[in-house]
N, C-alpha and C. Protein backbone atom coordinates (compact mmCIF):
# COMPACT_ATOMS: atom_id res chain seq x y z
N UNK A 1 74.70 99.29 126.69
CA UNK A 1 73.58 98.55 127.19
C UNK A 1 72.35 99.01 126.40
N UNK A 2 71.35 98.03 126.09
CA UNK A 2 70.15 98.40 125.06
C UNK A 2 69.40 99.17 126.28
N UNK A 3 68.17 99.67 125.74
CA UNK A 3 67.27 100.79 126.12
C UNK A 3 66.01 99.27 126.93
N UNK A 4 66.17 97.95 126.01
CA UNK A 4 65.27 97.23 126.95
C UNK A 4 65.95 96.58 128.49
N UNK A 5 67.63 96.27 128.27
CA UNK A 5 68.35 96.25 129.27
C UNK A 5 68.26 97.26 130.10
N UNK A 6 68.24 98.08 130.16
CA UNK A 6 68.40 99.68 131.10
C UNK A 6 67.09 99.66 131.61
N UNK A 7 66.26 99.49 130.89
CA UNK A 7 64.52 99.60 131.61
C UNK A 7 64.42 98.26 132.54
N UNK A 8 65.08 96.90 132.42
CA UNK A 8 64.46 95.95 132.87
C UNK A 8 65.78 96.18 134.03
N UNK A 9 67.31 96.62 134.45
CA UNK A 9 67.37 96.85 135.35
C UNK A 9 67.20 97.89 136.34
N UNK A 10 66.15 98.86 135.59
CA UNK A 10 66.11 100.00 136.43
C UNK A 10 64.69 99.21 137.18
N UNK A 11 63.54 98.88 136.77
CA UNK A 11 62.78 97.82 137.55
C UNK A 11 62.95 97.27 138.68
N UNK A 12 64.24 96.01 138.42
CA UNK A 12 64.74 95.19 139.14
C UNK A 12 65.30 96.19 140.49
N UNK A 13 65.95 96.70 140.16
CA UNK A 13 66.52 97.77 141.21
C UNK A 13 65.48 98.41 142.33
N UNK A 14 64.41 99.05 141.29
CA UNK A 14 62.97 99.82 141.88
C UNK A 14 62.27 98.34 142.73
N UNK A 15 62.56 97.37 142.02
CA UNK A 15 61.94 96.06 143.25
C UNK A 15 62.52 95.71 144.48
N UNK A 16 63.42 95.91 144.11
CA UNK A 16 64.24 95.50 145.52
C UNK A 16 64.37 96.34 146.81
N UNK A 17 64.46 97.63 146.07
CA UNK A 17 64.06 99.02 147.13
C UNK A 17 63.22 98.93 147.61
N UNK A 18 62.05 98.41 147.35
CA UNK A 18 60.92 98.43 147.84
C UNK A 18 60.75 97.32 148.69
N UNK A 19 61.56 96.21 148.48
CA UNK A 19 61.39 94.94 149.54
C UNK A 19 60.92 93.77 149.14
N UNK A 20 60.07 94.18 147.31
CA UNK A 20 59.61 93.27 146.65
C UNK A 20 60.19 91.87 146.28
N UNK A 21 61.34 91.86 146.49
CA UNK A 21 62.34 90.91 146.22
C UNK A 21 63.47 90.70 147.05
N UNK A 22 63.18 89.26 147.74
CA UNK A 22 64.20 89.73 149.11
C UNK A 22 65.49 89.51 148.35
N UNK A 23 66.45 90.18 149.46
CA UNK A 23 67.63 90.26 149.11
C UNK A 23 68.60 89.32 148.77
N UNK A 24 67.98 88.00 149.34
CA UNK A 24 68.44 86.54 149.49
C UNK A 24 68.59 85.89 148.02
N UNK A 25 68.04 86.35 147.19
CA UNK A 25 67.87 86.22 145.75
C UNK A 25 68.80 86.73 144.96
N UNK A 26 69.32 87.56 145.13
CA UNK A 26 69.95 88.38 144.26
C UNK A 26 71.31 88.10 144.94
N UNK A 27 72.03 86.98 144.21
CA UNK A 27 72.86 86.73 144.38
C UNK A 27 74.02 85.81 145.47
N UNK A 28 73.24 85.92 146.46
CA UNK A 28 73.44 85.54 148.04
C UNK A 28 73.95 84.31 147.95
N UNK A 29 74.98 84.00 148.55
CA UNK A 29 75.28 82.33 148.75
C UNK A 29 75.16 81.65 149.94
N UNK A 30 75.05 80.48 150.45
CA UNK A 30 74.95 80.33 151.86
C UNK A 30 76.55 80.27 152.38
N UNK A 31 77.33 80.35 151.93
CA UNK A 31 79.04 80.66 152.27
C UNK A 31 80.37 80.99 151.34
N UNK A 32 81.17 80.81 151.89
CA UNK A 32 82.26 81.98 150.67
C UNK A 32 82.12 80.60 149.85
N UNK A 33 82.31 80.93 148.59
CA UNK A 33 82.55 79.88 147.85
C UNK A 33 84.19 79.47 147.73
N UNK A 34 84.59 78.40 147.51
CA UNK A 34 86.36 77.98 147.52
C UNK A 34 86.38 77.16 148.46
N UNK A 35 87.38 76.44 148.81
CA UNK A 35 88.06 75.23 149.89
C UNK A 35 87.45 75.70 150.94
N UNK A 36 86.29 75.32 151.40
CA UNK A 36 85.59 76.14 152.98
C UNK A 36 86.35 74.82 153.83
N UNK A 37 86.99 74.91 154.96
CA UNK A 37 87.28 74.07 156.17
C UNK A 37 88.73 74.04 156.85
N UNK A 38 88.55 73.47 157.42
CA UNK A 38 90.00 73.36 158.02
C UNK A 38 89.86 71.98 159.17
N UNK A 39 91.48 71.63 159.22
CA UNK A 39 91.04 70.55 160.50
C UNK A 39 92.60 70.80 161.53
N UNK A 40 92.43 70.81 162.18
CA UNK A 40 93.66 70.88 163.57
C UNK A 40 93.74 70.01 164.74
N UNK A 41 95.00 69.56 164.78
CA UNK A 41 95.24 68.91 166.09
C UNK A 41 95.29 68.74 167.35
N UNK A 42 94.73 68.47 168.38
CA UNK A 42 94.36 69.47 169.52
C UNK A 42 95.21 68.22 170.70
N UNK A 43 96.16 68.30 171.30
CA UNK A 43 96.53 67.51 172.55
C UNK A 43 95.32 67.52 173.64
N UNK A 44 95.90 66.94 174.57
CA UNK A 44 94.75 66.64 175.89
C UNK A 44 95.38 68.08 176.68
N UNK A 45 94.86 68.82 177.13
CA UNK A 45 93.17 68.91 177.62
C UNK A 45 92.87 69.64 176.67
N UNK A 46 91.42 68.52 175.68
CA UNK A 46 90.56 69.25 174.47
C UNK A 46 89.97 70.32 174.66
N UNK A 47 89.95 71.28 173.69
CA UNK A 47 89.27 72.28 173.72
C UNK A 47 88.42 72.78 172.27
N UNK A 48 88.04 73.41 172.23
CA UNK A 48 87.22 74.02 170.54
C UNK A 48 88.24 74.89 170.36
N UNK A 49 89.19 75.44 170.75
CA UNK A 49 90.14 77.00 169.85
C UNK A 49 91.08 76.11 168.88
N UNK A 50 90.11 77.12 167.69
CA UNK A 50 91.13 76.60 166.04
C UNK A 50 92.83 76.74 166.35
N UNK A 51 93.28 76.64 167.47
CA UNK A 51 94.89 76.25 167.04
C UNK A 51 95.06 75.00 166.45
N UNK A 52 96.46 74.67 166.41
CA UNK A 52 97.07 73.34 166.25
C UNK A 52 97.84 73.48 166.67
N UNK A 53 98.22 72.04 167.49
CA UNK A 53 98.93 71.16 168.00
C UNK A 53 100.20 70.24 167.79
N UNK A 54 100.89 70.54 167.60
CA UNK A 54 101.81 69.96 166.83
C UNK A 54 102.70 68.58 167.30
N UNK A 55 103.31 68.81 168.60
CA UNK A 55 103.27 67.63 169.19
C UNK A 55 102.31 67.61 170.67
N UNK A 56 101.43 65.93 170.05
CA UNK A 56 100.71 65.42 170.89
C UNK A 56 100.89 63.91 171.52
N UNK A 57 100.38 63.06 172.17
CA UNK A 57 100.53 62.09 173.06
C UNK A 57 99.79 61.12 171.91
N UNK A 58 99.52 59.85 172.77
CA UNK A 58 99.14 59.27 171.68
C UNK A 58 97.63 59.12 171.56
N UNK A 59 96.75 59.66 172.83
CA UNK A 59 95.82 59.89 172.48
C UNK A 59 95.36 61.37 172.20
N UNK A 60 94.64 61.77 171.13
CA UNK A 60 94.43 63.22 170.63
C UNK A 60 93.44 63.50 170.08
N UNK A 61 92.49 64.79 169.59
CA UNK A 61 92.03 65.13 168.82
C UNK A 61 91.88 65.57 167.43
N UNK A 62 91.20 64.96 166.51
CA UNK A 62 90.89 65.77 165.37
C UNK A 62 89.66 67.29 165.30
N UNK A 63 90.03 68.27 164.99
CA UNK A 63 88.84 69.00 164.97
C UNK A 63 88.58 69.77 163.39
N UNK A 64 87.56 69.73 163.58
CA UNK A 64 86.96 70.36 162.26
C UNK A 64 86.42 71.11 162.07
N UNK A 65 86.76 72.68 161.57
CA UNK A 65 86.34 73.92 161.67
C UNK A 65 85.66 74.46 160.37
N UNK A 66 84.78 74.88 160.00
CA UNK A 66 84.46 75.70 158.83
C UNK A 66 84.11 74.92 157.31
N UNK A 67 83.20 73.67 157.74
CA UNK A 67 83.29 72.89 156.76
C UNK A 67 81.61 73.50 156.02
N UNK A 68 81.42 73.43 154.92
CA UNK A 68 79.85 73.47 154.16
C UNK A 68 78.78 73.06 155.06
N UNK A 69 77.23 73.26 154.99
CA UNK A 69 76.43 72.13 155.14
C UNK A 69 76.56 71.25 153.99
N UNK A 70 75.83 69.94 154.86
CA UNK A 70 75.76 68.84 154.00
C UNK A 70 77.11 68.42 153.43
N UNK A 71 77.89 68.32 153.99
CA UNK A 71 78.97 67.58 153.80
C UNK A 71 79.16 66.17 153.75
N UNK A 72 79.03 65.86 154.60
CA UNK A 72 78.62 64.68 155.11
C UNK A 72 79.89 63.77 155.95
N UNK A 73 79.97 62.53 155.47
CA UNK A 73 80.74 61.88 156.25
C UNK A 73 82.91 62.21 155.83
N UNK A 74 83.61 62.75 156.68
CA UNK A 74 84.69 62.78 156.49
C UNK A 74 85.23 61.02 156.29
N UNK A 75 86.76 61.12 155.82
CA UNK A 75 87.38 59.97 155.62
C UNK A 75 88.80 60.54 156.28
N UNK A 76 88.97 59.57 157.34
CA UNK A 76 90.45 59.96 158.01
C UNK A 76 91.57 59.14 157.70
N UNK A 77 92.67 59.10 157.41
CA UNK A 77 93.70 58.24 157.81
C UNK A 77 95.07 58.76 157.92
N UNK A 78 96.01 58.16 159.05
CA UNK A 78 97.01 58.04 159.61
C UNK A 78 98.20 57.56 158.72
N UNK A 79 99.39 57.96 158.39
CA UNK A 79 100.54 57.20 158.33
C UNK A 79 101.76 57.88 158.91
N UNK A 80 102.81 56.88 158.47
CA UNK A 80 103.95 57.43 159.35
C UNK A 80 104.59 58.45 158.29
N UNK A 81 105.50 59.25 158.65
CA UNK A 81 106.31 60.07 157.61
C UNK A 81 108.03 60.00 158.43
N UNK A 82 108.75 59.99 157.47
CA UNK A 82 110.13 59.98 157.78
C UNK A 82 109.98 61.02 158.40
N UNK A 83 111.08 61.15 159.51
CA UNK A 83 112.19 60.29 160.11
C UNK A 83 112.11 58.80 160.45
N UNK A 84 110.48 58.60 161.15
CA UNK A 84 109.87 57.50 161.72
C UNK A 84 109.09 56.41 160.44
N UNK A 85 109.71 56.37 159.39
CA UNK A 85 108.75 55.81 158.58
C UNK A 85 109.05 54.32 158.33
N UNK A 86 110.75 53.89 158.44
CA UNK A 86 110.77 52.55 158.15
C UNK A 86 111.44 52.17 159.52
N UNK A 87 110.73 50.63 159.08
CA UNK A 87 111.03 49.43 160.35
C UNK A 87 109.60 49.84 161.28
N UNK A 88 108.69 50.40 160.82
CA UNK A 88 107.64 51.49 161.83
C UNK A 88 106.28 50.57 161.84
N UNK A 89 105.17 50.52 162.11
CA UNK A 89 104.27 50.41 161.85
C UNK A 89 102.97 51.45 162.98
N UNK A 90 102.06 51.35 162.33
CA UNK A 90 101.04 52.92 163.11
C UNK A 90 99.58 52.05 162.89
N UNK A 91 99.17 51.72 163.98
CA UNK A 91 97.70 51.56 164.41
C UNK A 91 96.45 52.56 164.82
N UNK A 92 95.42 52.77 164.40
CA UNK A 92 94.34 53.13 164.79
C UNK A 92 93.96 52.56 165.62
N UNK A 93 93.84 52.73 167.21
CA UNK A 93 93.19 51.82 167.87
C UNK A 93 91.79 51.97 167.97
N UNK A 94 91.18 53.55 168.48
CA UNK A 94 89.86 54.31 169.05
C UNK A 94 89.67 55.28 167.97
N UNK A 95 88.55 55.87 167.77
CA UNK A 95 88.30 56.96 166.94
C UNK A 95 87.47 56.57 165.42
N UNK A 96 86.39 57.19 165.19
CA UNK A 96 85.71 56.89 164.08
C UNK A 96 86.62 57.39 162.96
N UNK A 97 86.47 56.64 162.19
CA UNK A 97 87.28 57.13 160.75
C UNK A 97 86.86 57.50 159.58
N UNK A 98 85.01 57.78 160.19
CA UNK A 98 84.54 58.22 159.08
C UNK A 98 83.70 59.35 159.57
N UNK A 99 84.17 60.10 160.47
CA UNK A 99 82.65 61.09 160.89
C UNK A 99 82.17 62.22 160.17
N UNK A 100 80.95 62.21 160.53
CA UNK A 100 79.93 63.23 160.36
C UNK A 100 80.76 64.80 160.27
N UNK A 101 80.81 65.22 159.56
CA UNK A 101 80.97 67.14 159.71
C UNK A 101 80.48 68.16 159.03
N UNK A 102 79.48 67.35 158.20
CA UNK A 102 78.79 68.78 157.75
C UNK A 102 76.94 69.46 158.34
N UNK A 103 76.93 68.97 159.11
CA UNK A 103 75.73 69.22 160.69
C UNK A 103 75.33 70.50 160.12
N UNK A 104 76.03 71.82 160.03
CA UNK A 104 75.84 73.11 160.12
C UNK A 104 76.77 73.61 158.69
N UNK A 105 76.06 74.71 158.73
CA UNK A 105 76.80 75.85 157.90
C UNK A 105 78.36 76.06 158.07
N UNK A 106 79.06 76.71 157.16
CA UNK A 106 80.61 77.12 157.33
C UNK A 106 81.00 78.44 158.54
N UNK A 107 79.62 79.10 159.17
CA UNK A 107 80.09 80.19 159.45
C UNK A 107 81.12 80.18 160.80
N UNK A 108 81.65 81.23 160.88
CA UNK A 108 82.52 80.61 162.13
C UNK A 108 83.55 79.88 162.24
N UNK A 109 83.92 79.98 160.81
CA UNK A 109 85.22 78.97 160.46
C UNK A 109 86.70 79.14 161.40
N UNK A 110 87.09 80.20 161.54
CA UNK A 110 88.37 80.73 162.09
C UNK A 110 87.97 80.55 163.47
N UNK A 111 87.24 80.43 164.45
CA UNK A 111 86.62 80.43 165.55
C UNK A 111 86.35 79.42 166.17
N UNK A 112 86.18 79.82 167.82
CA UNK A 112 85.35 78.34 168.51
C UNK A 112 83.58 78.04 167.88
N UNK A 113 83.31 79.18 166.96
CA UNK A 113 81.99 79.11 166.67
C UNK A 113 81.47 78.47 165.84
N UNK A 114 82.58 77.89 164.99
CA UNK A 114 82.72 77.47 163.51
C UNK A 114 83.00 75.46 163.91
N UNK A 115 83.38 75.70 164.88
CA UNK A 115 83.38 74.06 164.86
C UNK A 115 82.21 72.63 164.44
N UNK A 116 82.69 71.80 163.84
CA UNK A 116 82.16 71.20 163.22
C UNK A 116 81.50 69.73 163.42
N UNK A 117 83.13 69.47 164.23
CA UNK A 117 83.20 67.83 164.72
C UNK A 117 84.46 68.20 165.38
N UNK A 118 84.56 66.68 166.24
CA UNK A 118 85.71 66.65 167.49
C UNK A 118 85.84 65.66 167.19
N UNK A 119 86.29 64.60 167.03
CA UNK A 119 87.28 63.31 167.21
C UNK A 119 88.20 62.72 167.96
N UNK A 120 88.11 62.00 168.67
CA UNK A 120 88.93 61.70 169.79
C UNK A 120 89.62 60.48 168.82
N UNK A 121 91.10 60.26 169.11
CA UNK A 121 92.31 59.11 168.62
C UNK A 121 92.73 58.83 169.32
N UNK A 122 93.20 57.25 169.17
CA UNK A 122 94.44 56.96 169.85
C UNK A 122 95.34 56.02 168.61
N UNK A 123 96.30 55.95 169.05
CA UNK A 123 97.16 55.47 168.30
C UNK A 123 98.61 54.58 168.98
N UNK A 124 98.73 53.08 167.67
CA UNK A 124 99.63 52.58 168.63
C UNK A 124 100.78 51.85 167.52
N UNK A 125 102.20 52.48 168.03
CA UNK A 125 103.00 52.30 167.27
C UNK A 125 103.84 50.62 167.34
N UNK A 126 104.57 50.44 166.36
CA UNK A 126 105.60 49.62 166.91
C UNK A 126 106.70 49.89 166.05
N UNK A 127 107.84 49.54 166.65
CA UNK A 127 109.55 50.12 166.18
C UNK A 127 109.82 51.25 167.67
N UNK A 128 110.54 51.56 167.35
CA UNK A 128 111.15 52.53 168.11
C UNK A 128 111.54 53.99 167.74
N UNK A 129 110.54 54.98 168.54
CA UNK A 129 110.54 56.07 168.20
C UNK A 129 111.73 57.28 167.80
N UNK A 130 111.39 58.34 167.11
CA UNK A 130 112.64 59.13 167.00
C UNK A 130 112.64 59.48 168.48
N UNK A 131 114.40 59.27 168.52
CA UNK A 131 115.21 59.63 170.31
C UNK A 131 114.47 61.16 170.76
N UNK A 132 114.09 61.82 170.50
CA UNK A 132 113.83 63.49 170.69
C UNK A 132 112.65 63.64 170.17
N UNK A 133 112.09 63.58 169.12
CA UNK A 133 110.90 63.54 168.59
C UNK A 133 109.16 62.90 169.03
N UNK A 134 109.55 61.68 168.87
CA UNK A 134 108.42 60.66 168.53
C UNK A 134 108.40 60.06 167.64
N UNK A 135 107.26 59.92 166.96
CA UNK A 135 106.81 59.35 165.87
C UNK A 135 105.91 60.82 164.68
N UNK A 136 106.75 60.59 163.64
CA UNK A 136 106.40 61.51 162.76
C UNK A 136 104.82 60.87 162.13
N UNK A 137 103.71 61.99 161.77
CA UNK A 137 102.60 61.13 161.48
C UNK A 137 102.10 62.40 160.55
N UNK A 138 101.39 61.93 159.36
CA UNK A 138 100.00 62.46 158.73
C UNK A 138 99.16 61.90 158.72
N UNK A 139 98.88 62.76 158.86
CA UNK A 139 97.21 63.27 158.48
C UNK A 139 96.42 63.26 157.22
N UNK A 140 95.44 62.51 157.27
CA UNK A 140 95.02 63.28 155.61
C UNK A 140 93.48 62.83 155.84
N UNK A 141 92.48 63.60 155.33
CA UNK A 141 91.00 63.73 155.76
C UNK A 141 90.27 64.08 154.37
N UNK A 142 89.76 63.12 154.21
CA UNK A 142 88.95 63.60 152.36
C UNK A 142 87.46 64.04 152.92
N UNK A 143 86.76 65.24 152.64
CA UNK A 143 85.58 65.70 153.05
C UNK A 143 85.13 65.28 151.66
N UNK A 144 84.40 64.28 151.33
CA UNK A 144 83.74 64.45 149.48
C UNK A 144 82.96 65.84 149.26
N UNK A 145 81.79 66.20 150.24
CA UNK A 145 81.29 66.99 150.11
C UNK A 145 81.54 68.76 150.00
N UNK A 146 83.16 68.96 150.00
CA UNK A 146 83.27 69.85 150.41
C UNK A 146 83.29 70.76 148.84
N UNK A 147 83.49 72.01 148.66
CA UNK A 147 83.78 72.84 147.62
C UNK A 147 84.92 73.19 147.07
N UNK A 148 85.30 72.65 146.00
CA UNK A 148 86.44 72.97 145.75
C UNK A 148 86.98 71.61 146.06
N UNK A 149 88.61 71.76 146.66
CA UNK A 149 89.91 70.44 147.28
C UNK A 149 89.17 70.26 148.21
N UNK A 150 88.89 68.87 148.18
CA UNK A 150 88.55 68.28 149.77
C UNK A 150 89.62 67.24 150.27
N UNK A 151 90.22 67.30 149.98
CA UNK A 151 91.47 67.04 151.12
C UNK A 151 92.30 68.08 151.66
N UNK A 152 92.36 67.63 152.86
CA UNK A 152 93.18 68.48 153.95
C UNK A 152 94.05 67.48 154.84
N UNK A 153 95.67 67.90 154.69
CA UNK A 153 96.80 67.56 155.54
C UNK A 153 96.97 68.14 157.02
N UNK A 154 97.70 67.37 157.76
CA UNK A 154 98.72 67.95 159.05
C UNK A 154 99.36 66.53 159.32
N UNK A 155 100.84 67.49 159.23
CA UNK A 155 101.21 66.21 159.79
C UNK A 155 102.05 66.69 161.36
N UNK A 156 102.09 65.96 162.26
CA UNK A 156 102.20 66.42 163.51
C UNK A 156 103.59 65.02 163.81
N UNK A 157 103.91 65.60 165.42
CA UNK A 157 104.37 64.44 166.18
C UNK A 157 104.06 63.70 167.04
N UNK A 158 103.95 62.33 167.96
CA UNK A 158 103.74 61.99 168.60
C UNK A 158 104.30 61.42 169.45
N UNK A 159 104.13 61.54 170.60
CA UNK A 159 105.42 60.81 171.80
C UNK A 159 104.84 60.81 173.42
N UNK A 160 105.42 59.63 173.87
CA UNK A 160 104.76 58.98 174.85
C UNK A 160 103.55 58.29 175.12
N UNK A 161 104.12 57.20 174.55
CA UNK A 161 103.26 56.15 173.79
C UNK A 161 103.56 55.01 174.26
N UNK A 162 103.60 54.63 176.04
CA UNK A 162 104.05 53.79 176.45
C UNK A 162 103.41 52.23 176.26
N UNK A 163 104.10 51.26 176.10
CA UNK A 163 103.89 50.00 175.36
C UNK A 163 103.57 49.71 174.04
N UNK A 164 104.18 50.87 173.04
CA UNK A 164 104.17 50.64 171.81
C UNK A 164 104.81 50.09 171.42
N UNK A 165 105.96 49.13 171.39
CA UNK A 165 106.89 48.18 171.15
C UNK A 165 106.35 47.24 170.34
């Protein structure tokens, strides 16, 4: 390191000790940088805890945990996945398909603290479901705004879905 490098961070250093330079500067990000978010499936009765849900009814939640500020509007959509995929068809009936989730900061991601957005679904099939199963379904949610991959999967089950015929 040169002798003008060594002087200009021994300075920088002597500034900051002192308070001259807040700390917020030197380096600080407003969240981890990489894929910040997550989204999980939540059955009825909704709640904020980042689990998932795996099989749910046909009305359910999307939730969204740990996304950036300024994200902005998510993009949702539904399809079927084998077992349940042919002779099938899968409706959106209720539920915005484009919401809002970047309101707040990422902090709190793993947590009820970190939540972002809630989404309420319903959904309405026709064919006839797997005998034991349901209806096999993904998930897929494009955040544009997010850092890094902004898409995020789940694919879950669904069953008891009376008058889906």
């Amino acid at each position: 390191m040169s002798r003008t490098s060594r002087i200009l961070l021994a300075g920088a250093t002597v500034a900051l000790a002192a308070g001259l330079v807040p700390l917020a500067t030197v380096g600080a990000t407003v969240g981890p940088a990489g894929n910040n978010g997550t989204v999980k499936i939540d059955g009825v009765d909704f709640d904020t805890a980042p689990d998932n849900e795996p099989h749910v009814g046909c009305v359910f939640q999307v939730d969204w945990y740990g996304f950036d500020a300024g994200v902005g509007d998510a993009s949702v959509n539904f399809d079927l996945q084998a077992p349940t995929l042919a002779g099938r068809t899968l409706k959106v009936t209720s539920g915005d398909l484009t919401p809002n989730i970047g309101e707040d900061n990422n902090a709190g991601g793993g947590s009820e603290a970190g939540i972002d957005h809630q989404e309420t679904y319903r959904l309405l099939f026709t064919g006839a479901p797997h005998p034991i199963q349901g209806y096999h379904v993904k998930l897929t949610v494009n955040n544009p705004g997010s850092i890094g991959a902004d898409v995020k999967h789940k694919v879950f089950w669904v069953t008891g879905c009376s008058g889906s015929n």
